[in-house]
C-alpha atoms as a PDB file:
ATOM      1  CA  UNK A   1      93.227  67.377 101.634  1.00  0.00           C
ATOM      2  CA  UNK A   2      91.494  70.608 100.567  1.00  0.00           C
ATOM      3  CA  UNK A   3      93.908  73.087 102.454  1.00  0.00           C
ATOM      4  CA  UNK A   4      94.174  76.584 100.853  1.00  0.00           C
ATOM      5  CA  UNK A   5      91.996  75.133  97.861  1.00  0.00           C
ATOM      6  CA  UNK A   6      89.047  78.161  98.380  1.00  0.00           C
ATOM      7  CA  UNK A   7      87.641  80.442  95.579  1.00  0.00           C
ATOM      8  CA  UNK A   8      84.446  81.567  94.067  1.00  0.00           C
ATOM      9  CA  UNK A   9      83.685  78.628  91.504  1.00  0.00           C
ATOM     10  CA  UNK A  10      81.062  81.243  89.729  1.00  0.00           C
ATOM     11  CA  UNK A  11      79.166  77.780  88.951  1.00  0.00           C
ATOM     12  CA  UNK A  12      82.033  77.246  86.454  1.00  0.00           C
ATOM     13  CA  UNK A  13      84.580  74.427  85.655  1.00  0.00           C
ATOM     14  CA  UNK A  14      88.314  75.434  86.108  1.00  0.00           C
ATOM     15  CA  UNK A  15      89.125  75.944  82.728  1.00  0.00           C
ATOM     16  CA  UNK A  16      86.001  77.849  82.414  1.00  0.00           C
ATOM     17  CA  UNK A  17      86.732  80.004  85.209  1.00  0.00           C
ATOM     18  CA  UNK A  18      90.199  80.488  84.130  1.00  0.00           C
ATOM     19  CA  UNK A  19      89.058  82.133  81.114  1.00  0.00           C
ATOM     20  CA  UNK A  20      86.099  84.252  82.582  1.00  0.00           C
ATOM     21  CA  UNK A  21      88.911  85.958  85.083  1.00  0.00           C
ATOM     22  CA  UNK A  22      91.726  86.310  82.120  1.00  0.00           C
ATOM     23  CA  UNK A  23      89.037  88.007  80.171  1.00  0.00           C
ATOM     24  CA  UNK A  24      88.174  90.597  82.867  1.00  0.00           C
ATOM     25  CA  UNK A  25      91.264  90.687  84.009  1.00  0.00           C
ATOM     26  CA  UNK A  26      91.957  92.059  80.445  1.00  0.00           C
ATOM     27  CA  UNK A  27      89.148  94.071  79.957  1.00  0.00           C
ATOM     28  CA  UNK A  28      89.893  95.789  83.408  1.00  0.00           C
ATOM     29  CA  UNK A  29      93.440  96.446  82.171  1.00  0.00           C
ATOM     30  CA  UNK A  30      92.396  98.003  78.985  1.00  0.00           C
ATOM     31  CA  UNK A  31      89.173 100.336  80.164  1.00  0.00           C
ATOM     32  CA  UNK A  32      90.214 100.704  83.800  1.00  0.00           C
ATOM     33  CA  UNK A  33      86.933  99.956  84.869  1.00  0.00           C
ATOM     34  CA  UNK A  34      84.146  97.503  84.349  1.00  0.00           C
ATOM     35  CA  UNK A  35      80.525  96.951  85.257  1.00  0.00           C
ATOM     36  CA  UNK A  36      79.842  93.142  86.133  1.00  0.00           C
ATOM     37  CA  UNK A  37      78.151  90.984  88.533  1.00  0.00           C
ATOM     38  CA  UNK A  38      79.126  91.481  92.391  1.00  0.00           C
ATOM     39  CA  UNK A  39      80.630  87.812  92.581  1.00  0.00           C
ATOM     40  CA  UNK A  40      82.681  88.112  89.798  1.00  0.00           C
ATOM     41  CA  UNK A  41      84.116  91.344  91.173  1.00  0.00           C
ATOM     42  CA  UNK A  42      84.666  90.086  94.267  1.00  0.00           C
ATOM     43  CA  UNK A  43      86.538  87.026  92.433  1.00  0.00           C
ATOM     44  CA  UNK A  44      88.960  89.371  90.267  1.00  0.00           C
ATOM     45  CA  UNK A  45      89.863  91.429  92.891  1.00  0.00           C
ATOM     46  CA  UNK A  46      92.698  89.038  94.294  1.00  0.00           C
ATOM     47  CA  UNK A  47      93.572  87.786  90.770  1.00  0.00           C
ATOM     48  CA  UNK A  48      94.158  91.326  89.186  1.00  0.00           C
ATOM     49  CA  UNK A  49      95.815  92.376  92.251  1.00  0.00           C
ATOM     50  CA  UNK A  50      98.434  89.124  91.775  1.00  0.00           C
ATOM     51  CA  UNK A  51      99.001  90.066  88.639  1.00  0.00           C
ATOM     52  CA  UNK A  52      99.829  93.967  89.256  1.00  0.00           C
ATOM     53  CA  UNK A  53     102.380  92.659  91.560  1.00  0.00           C
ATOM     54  CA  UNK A  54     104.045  90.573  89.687  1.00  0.00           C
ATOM     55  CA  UNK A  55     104.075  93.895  86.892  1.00  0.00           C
ATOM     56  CA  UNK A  56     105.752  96.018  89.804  1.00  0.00           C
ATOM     57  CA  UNK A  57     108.105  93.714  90.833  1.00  0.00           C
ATOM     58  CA  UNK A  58     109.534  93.347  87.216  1.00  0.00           C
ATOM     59  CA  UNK A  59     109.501  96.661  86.747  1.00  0.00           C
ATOM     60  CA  UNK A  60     112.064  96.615  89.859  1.00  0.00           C
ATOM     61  CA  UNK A  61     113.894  93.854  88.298  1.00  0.00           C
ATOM     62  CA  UNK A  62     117.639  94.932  87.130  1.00  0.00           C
ATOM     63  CA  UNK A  63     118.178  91.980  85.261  1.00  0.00           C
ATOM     64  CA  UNK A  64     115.878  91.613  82.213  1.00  0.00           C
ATOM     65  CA  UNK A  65     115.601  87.685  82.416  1.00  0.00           C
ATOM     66  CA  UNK A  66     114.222  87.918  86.019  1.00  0.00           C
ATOM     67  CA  UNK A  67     111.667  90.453  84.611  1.00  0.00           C
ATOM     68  CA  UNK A  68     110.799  88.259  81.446  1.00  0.00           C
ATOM     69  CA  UNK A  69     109.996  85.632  83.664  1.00  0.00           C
ATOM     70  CA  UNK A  70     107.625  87.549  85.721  1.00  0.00           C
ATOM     71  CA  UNK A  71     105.934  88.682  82.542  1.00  0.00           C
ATOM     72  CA  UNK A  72     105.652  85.012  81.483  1.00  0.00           C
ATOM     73  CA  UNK A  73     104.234  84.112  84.824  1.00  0.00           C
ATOM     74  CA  UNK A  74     101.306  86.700  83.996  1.00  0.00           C
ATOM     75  CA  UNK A  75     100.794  85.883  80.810  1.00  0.00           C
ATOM     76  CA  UNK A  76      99.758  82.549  81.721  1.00  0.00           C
ATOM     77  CA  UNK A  77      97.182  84.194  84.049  1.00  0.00           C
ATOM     78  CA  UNK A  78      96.007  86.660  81.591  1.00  0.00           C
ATOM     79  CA  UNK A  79      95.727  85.521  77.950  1.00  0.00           C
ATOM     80  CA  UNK A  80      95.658  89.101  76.492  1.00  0.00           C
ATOM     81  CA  UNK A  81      99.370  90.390  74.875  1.00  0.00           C
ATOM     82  CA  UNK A  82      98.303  93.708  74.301  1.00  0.00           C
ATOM     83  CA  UNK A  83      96.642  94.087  78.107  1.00  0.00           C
ATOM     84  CA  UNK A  84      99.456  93.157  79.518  1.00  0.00           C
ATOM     85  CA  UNK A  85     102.096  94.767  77.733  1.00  0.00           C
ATOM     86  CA  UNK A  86      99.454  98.069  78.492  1.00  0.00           C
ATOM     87  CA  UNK A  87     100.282  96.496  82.277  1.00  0.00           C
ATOM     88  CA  UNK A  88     103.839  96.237  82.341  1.00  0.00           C
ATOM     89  CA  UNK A  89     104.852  99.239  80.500  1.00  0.00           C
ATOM     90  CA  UNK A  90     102.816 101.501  81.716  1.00  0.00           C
ATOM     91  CA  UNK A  91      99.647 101.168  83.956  1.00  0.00           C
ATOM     92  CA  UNK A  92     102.185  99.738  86.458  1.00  0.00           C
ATOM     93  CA  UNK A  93     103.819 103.306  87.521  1.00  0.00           C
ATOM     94  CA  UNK A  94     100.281 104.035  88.855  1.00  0.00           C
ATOM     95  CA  UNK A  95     100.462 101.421  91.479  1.00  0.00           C
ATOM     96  CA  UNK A  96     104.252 101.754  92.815  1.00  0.00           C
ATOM     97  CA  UNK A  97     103.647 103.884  95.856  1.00  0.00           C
ATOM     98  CA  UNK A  98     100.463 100.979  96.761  1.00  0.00           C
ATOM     99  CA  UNK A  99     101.265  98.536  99.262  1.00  0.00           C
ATOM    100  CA  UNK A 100      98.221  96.663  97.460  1.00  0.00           C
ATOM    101  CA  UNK A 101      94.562  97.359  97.263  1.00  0.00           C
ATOM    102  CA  UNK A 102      94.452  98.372  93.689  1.00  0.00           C
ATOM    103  CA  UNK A 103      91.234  97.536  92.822  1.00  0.00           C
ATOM    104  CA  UNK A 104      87.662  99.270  94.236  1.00  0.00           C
ATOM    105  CA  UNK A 105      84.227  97.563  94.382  1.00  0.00           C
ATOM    106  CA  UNK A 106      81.069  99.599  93.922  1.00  0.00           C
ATOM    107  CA  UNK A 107      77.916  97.962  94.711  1.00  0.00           C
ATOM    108  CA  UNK A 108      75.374  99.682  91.837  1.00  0.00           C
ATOM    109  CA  UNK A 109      72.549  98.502  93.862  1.00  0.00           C
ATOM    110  CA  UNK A 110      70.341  97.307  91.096  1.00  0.00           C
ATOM    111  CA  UNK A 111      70.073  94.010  89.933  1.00  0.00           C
ATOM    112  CA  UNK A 112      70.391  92.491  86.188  1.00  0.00           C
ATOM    113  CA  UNK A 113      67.153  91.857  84.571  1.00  0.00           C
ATOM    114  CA  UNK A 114      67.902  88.263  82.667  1.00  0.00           C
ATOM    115  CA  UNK A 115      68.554  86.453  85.932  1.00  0.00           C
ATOM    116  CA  UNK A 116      68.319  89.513  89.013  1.00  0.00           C
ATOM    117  CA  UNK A 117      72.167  89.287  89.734  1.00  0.00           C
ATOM    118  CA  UNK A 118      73.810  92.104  91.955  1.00  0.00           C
ATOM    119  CA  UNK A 119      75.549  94.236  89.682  1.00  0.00           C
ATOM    120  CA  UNK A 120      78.528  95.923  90.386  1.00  0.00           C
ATOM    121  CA  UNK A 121      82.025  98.428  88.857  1.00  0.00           C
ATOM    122  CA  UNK A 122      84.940  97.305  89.760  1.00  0.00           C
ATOM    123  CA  UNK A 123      87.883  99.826  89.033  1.00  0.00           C
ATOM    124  CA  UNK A 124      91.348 100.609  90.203  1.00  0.00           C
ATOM    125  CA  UNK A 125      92.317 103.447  92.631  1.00  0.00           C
ATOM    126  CA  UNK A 126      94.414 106.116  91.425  1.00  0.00           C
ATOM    127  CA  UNK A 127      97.470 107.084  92.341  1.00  0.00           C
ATOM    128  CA  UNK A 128      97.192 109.592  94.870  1.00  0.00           C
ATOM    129  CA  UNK A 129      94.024 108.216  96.431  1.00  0.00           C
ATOM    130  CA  UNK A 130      94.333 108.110 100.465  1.00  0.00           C
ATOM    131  CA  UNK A 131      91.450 105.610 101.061  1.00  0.00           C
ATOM    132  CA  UNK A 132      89.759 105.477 103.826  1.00  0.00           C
ATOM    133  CA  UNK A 133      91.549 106.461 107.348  1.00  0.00           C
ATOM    134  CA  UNK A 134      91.728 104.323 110.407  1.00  0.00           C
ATOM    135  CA  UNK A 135      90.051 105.692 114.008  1.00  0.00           C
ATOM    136  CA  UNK A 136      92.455 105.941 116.479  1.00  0.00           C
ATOM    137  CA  UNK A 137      90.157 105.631 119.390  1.00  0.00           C
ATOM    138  CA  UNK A 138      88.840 102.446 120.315  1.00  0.00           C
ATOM    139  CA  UNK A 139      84.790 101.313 120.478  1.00  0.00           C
ATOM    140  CA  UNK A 140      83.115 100.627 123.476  1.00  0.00           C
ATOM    141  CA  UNK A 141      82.397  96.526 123.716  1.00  0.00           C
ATOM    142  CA  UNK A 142      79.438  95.365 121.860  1.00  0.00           C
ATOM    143  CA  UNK A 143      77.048  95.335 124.986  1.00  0.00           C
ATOM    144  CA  UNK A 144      78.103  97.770 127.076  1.00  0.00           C
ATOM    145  CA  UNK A 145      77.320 101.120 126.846  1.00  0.00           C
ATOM    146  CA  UNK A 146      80.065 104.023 127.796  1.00  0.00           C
ATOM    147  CA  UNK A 147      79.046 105.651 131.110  1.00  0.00           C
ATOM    148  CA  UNK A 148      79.156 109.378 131.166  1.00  0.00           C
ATOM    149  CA  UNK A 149      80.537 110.648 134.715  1.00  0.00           C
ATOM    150  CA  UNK A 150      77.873 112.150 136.877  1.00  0.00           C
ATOM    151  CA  UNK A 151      78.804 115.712 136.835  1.00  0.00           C
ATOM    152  CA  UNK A 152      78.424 115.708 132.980  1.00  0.00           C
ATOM    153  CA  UNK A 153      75.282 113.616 133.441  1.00  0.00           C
ATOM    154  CA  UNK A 154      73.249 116.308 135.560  1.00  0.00           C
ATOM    155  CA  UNK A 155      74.148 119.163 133.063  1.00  0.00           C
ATOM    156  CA  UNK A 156      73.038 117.457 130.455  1.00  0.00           C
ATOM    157  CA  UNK A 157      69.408 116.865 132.170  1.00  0.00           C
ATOM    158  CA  UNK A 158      69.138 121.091 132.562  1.00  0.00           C
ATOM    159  CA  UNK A 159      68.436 122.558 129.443  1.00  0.00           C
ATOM    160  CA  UNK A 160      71.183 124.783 128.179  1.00  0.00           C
ATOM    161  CA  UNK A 161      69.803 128.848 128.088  1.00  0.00           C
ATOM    162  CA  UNK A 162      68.749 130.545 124.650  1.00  0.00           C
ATOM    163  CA  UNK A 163      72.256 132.675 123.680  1.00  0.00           C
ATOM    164  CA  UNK A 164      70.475 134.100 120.607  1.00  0.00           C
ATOM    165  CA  UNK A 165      68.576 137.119 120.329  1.00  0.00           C
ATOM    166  CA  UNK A 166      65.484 138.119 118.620  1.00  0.00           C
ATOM    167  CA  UNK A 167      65.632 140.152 115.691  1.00  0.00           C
ATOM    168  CA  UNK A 168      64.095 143.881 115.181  1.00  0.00           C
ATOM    169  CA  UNK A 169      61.369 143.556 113.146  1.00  0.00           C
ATOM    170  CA  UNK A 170      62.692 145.886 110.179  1.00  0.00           C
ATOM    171  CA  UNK A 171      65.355 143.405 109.412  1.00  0.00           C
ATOM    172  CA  UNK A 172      65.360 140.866 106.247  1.00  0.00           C
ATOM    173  CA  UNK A 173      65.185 137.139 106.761  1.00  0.00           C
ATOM    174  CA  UNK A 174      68.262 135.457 105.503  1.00  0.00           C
END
């Protein structure tokens, strides 16, 4: 059965694709941001955002075994001993008031000029980013179209009356 066995292949083999994403992964750690293809952003973005957990939840870890382990765990994702002790001793303390979402995708909107792939940045959020907020008020239906009621309807057909007046000639335009 192929339950839960979906991911962007990239048009790689496993152990191929293991080391493309431990190799951004690291390079993401280190520079904080990198410029690659759209698909292979799209790909990191859930397997950085594994391993930053995994970073903040040893960093909550009172016994240091428990925390080793968790740092072993990574370190078979992510190849790179000086990226990740970067991760667990310090880039971490960025992400403990997240509930996730670390990462940002920017779509460059130009294309690479070997092979015309989408390019893309992929960086995390800081600290004390909001994001984007919620609407509280709910959309009409696809389909149907809010009616106004009919007393705003027929003062909207008269045309409201001019409120400013003209200017004495004398006067500067601003």
């Amino acid at each position: 059965m192929r339950h839960n066995k979906h991911h962007a292949s990239l048009g790689l083999t496993v152990e191929h694709r293991r080391a493309v994403m431990s190799n951004l992964a690291a390079a993401l750690i280190t520079h904080g941001r990198i410029e690659t293809t759209l698909a292979k952003a799209k790909a990191l973005r859930p397997f950085i955002e594994k391993v930053i957990t995994k970073a903040k939840q040893a960093a909550a870890k009172t016994e240091k075994k428990d925390a080793l382990h968790l740092r072993r765990i990574a370190h078979g994702d992510v190849r790179d001993e000086t990226a990740l002790t970067l991760l667990f001793n310090e880039k971490y303390k960025e992400f403990v008031n997240r509930q996730g979402g670390y990462t940002r995708i920017y779509k460059l909107g130009q294309q690479r000029l070997g092979d015309a792939a989408e390019m893309a940045l992929i960086e995390f959020v800081k600290a004390d980013d909001p994001g984007y907020k919620k609407s509280k008020g709910k959309k009409p239906a696809k389909g149907k179209k809010a009616k106004a009621p009919k007393a705003e309807a027929a003062s909207a057909a008269e045309p409201a009356p001019a409120t400013e007046t003209p200017k004495p000639e004398g006067e500067a335009k601003s």
